[in-house]
Protein backbone atom coordinates (compact mmCIF):
# COMPACT_ATOMS: atom_id res chain seq x y z
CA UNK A 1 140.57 219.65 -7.01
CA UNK A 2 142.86 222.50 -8.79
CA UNK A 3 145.58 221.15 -6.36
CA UNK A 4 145.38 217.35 -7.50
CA UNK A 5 144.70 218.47 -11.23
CA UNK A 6 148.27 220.62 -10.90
CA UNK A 7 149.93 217.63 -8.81
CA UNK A 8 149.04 215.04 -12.02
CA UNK A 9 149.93 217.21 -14.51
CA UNK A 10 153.09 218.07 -12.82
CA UNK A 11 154.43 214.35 -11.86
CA UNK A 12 152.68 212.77 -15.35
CA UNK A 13 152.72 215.22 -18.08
CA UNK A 14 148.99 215.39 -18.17
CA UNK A 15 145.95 216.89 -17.85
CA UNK A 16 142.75 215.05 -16.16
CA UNK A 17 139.17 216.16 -16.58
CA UNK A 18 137.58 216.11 -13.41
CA UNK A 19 133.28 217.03 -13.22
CA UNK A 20 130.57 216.12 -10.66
CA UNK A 21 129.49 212.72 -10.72
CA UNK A 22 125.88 212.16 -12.42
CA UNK A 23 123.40 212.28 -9.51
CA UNK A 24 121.57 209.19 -11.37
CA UNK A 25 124.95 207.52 -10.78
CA UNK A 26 124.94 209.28 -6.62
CA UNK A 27 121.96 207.89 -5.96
CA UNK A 28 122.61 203.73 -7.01
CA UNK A 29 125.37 204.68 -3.46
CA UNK A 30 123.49 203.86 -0.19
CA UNK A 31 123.30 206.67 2.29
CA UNK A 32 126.78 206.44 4.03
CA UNK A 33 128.39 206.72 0.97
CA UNK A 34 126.74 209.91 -0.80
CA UNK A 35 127.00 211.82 2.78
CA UNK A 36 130.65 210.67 3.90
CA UNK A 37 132.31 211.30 0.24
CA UNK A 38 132.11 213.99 -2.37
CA UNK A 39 131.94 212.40 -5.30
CA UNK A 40 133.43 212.94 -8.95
CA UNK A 41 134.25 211.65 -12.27
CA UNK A 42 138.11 211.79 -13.82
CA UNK A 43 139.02 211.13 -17.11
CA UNK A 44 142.83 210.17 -16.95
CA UNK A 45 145.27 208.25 -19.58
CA UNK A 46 142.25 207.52 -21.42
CA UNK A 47 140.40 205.97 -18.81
CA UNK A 48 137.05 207.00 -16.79
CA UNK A 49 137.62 206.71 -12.67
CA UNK A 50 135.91 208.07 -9.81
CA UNK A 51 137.25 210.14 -6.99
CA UNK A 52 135.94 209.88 -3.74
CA UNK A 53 136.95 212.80 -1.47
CA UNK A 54 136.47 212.04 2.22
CA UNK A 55 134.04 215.53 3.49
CA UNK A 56 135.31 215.16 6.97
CA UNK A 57 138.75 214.24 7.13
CA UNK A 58 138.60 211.34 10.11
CA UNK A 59 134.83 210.15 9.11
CA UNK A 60 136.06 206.89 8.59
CA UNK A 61 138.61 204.26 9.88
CA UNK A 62 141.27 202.45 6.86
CA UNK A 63 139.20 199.02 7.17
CA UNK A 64 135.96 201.04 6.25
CA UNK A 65 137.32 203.07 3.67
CA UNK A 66 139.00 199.94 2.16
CA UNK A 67 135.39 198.13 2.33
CA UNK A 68 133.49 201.53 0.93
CA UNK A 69 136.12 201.71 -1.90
CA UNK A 70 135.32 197.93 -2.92
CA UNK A 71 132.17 198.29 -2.53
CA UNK A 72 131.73 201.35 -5.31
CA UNK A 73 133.83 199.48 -6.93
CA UNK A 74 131.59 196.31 -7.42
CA UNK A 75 128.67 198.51 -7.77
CA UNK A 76 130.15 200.78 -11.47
CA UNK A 77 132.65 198.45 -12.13
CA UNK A 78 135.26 201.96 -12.10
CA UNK A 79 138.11 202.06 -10.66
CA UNK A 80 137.95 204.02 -7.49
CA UNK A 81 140.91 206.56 -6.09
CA UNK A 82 140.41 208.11 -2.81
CA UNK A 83 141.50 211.69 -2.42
CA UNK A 84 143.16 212.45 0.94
CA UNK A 85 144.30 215.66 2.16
CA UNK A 86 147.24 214.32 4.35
CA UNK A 87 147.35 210.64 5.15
CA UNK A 88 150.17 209.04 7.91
CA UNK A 89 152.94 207.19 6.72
CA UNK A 90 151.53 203.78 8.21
CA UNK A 91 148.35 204.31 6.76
CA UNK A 92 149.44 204.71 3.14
CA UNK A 93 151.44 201.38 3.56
CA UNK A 94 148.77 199.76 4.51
CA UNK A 95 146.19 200.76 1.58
CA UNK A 96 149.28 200.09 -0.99
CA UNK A 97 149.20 196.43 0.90
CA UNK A 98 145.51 196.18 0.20
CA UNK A 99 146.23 197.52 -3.63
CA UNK A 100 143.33 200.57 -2.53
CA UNK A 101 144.07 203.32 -5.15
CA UNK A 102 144.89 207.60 -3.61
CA UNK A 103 146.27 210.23 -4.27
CA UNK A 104 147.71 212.68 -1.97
CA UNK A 105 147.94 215.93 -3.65
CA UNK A 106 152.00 217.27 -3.62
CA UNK A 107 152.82 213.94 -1.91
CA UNK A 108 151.93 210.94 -3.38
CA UNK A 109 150.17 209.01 -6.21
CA UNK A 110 148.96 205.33 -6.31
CA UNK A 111 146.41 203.66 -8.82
CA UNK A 112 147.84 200.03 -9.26
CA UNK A 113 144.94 199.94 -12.45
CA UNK A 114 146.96 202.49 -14.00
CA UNK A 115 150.24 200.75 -12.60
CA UNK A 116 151.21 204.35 -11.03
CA UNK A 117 152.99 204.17 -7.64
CA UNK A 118 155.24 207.84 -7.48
CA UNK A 119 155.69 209.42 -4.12
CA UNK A 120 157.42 211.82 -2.55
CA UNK A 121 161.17 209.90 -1.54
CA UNK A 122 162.03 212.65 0.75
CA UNK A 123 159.52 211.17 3.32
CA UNK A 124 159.78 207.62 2.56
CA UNK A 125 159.96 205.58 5.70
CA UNK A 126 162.89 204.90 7.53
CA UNK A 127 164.21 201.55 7.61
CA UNK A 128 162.39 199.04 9.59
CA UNK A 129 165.26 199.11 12.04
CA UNK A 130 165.40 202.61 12.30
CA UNK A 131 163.07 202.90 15.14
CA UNK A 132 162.52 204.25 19.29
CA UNK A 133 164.10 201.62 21.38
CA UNK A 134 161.92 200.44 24.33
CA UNK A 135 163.94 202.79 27.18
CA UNK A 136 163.12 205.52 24.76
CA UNK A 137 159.41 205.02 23.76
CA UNK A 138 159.09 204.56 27.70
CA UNK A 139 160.68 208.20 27.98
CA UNK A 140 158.37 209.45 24.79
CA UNK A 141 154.92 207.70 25.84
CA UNK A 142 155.97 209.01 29.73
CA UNK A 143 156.12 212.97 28.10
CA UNK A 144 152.85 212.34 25.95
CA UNK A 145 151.16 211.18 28.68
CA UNK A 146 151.87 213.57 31.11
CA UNK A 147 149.83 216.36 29.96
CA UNK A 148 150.06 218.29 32.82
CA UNK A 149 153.68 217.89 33.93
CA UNK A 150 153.37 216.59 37.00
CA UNK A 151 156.27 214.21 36.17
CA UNK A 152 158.64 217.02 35.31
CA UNK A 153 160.88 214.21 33.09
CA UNK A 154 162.84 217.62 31.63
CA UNK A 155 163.85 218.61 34.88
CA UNK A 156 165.32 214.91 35.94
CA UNK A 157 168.96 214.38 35.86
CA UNK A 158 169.76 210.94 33.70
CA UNK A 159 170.04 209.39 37.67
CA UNK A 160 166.71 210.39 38.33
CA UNK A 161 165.13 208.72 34.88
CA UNK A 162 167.17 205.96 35.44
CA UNK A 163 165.16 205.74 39.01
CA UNK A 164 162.05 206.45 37.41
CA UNK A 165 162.15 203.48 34.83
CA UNK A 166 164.02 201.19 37.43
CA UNK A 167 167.11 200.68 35.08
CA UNK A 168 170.28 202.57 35.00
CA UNK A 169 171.87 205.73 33.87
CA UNK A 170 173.97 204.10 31.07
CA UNK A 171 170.56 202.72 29.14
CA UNK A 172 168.73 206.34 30.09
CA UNK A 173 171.53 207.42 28.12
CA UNK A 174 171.56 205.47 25.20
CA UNK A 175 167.85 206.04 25.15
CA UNK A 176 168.70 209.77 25.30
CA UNK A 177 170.82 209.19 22.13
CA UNK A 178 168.19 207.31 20.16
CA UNK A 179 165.48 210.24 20.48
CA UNK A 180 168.42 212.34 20.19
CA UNK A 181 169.34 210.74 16.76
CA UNK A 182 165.28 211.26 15.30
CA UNK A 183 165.70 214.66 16.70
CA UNK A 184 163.18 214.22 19.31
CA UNK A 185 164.91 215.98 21.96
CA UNK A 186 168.12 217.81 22.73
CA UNK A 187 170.59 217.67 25.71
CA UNK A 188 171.06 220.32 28.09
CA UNK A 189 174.87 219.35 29.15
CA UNK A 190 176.17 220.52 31.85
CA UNK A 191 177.02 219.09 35.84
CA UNK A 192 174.32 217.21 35.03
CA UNK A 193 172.30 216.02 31.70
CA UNK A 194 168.47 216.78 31.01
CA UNK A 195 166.03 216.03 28.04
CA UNK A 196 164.58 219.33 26.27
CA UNK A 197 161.68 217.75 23.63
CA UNK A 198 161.54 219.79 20.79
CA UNK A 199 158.10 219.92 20.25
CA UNK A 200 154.44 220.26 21.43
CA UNK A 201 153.51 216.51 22.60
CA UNK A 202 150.66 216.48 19.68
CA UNK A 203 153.65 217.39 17.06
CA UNK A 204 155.76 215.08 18.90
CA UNK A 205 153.20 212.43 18.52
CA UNK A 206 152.22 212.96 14.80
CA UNK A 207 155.91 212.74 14.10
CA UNK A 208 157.20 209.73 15.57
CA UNK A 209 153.95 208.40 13.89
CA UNK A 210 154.59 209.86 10.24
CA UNK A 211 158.10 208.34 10.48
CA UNK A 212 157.25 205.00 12.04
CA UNK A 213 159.40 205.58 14.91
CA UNK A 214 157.14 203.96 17.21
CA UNK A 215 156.78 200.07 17.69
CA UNK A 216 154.44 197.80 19.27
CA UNK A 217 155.29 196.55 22.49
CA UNK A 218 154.46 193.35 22.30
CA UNK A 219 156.74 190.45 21.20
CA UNK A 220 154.27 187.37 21.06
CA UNK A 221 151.11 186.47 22.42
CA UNK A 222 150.81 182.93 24.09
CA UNK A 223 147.38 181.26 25.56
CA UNK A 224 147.56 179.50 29.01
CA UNK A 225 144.64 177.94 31.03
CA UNK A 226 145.33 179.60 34.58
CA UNK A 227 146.61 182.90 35.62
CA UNK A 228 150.18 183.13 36.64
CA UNK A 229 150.29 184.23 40.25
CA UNK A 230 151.62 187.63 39.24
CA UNK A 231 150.10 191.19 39.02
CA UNK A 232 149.04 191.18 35.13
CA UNK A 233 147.22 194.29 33.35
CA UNK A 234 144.44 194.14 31.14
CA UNK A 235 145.77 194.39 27.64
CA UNK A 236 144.20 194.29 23.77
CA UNK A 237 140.28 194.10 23.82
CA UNK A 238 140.36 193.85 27.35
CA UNK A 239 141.51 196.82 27.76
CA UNK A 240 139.74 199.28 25.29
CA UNK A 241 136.56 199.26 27.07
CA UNK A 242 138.39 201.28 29.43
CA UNK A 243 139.45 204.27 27.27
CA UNK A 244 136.54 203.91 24.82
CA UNK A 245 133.26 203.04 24.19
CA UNK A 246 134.11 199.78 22.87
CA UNK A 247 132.04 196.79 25.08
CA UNK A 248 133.94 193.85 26.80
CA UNK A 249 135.17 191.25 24.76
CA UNK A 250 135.28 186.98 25.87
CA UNK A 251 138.74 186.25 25.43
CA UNK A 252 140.98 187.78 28.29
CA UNK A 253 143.75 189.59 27.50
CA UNK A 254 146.92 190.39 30.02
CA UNK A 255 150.38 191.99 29.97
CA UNK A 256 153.08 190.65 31.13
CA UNK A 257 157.27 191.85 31.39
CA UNK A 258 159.32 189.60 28.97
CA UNK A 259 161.74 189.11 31.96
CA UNK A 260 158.10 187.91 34.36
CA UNK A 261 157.27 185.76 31.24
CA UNK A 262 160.88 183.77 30.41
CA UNK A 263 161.39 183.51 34.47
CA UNK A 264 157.69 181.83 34.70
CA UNK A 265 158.20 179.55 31.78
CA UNK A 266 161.92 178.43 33.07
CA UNK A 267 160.12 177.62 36.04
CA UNK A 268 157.43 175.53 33.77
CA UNK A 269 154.65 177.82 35.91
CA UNK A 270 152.27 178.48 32.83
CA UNK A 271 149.37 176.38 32.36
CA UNK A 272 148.90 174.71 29.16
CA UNK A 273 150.93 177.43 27.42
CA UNK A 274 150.21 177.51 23.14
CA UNK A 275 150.43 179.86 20.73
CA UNK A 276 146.32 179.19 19.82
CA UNK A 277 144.04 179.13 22.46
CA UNK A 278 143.31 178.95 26.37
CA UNK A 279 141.84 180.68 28.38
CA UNK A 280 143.93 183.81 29.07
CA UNK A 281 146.27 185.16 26.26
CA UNK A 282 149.34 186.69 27.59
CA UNK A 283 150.86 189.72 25.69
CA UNK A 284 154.80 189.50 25.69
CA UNK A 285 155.90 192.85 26.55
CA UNK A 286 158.95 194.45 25.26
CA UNK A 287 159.10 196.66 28.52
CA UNK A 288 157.10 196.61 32.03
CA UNK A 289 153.42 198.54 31.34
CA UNK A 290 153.15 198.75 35.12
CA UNK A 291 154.88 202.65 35.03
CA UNK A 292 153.07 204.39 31.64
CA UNK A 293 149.53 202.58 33.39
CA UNK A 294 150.21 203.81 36.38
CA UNK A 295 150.98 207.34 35.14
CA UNK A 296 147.51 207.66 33.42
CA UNK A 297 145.26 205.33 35.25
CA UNK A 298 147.22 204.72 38.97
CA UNK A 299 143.98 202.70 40.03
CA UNK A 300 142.65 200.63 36.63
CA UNK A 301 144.87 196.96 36.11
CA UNK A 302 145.02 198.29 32.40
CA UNK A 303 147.85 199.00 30.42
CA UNK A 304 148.69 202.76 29.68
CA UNK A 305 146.29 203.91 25.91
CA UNK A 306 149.43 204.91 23.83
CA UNK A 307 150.79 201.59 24.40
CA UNK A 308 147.60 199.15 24.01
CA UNK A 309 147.16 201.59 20.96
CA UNK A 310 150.84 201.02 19.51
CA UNK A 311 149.72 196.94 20.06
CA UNK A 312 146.63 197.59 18.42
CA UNK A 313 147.36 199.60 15.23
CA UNK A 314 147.91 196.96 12.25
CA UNK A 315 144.70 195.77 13.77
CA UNK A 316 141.95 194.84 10.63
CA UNK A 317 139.27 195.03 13.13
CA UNK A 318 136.93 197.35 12.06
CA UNK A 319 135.54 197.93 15.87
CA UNK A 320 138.74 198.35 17.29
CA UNK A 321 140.11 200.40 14.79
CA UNK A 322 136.99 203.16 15.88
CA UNK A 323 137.97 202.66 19.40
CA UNK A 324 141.64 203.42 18.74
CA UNK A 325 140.71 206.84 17.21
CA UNK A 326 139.07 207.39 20.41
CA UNK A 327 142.01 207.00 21.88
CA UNK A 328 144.61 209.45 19.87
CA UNK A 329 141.90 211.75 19.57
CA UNK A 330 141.97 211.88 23.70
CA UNK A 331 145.48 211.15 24.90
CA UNK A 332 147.28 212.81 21.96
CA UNK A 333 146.30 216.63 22.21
């Protein structure tokens, strides 16, 4: 708390009296909420607020957080700012989106009651086109994945990537430049070319996250009646039960190559195909999941984690957003 009271006073002028909150006033919280938050009281701009400081820094995913916050909310008709120690770029946009009041000590302040929103500029996100293109999320999601190097992508020549991903050595290239350009990797130049990655994968990862680098694979979902006669991989919901504890859901949910998908519907080959319901729901894929799948699960028809968790992500889903901490908390470190 002596780093948020210095952080206030330092971007608004002022100080803010922070105690305890009354234990007559803990105890109207049911259970969840007194054990997963430290609780406090805050004076500011002539207001009273509350403060609710996660204890454990992952205890909860943004949909519950958002729900606990409105919840408190409703019950001492306060205004309610959550305290967070660090909180991802993609995250924060998201609670601004929902109007959910934090603070991030040193980093950033929003309380839309209080019609504050001042934030640290040098880490603002980049534009939206500023981002991996699919060759090179194939190339970072291939190093994540490989934990143990079996793949040895740093000790390919751009001929043997270009092999690897079944494309060419001019796209390897520009993909080389893009992670180049968000400092991702450098170039060993020499006969040949190689990728050097800057970084531990986990720092890798929790960059190209903080900056919004990374972008969901999939370009639409459609709904057809009848399986194309092609070899699809379990995608979405379908897939998570595979990677988490998360329990089979009805609808069916399947991958599919934009170039598989445009060639099938040219040839008028999918069933009933709408953009509402059906049986199966094919995921548009901006590149093939067959090779990141295969990488990390050579023998499951499901798409690769880092992947179905980039398509997952903006999900409001309060069970799937639990499964896909599972997920980074396994295939990220």
């Amino acid at each position: 708390m002596k780093d948020l009271t210095t952080y206030i006073k330092s971007v608004l002028g002022i100080e803010i009296d922070i105690k305890p909150l009354d234990k007559l006033m803990v105890n109207k919280l049911p259970m969840y909420l007194k054990e997963g938050y430290k609780w406090q009281e805050a004076f500011l701009m002539d207001r009273t607020c509350l403060l609710a400081e996660l204890k454990e820094e992952n205890a909860f995913g943004m949909a519950q957080i958002e729900k606990h916050i409105e919840q408190t909310k409703n019950t001492f008709d306060l205004p309610v700012i959550v305290i967070f120690n660090k909180l991802e770029a993609y995250n924060r946009k998201r609670l601004i989106e929902r109007r959910v009041a934090f603070i991030i000590p040193n980093k950033q302040l929003y309380v839309p009651e209080f019609f504050i929103d001042l934030k640290d500029y040098n880490n603002a996100a980049p534009k939206e086109t500023d981002k991996f293109t699919p060759i090179a999320q194939q190339l970072f999601l291939l190093h994540i994945l490989d934990k143990h190097q079996s793949l040895l992508l740093e000790q390919k020549t751009f001929k043997e990537l270009a092999v690897l991903l079944k494309t060419n050595a001019m796209a390897i290239t520009r993909a080389a430049e893009n992670l180049k350009q968000h400092e991702i990797i450098g170039v060993a130049e020499g006969k040949e070319k190689f990728l050097q990655f800057k970084s531990e994968r986990h720092e890798l990862w929790h960059n190209a996250m903080q900056r919004n680098l990374l972008v969901t694979p999939v370009i639409k979902r459609v709904y057809v009646d009848e399986m194309p006669d092609e070899h699809l991989l379990l995608c979405n919901a379908s897939a998570l039960p595979e990677y988490t504890d998360m329990n089979d859901v009805r609808q069916e949910f399947y991958a599919i190559e934009k170039n598989i998908f445009y060639k099938l519907q040219k040839k008028q080959a999918l069933i009933n195909m709408n953009e509402h319901e059906g049986k199966y729901c094919l995921e548009v894929w901006k590149y093939s999941p067959t090779l990141l799948s295969e990488l990390e699960q050579p023998d499951a028809p499901v798409v690769d984690p880092l992947s179905l968790y980039l398509s997952l992500k903006d999900s409001q889903n309060e069970r799937i957003e639990m499964a896909l901490d599972q997920i980074t908390d396994k295939y990220t470190w």
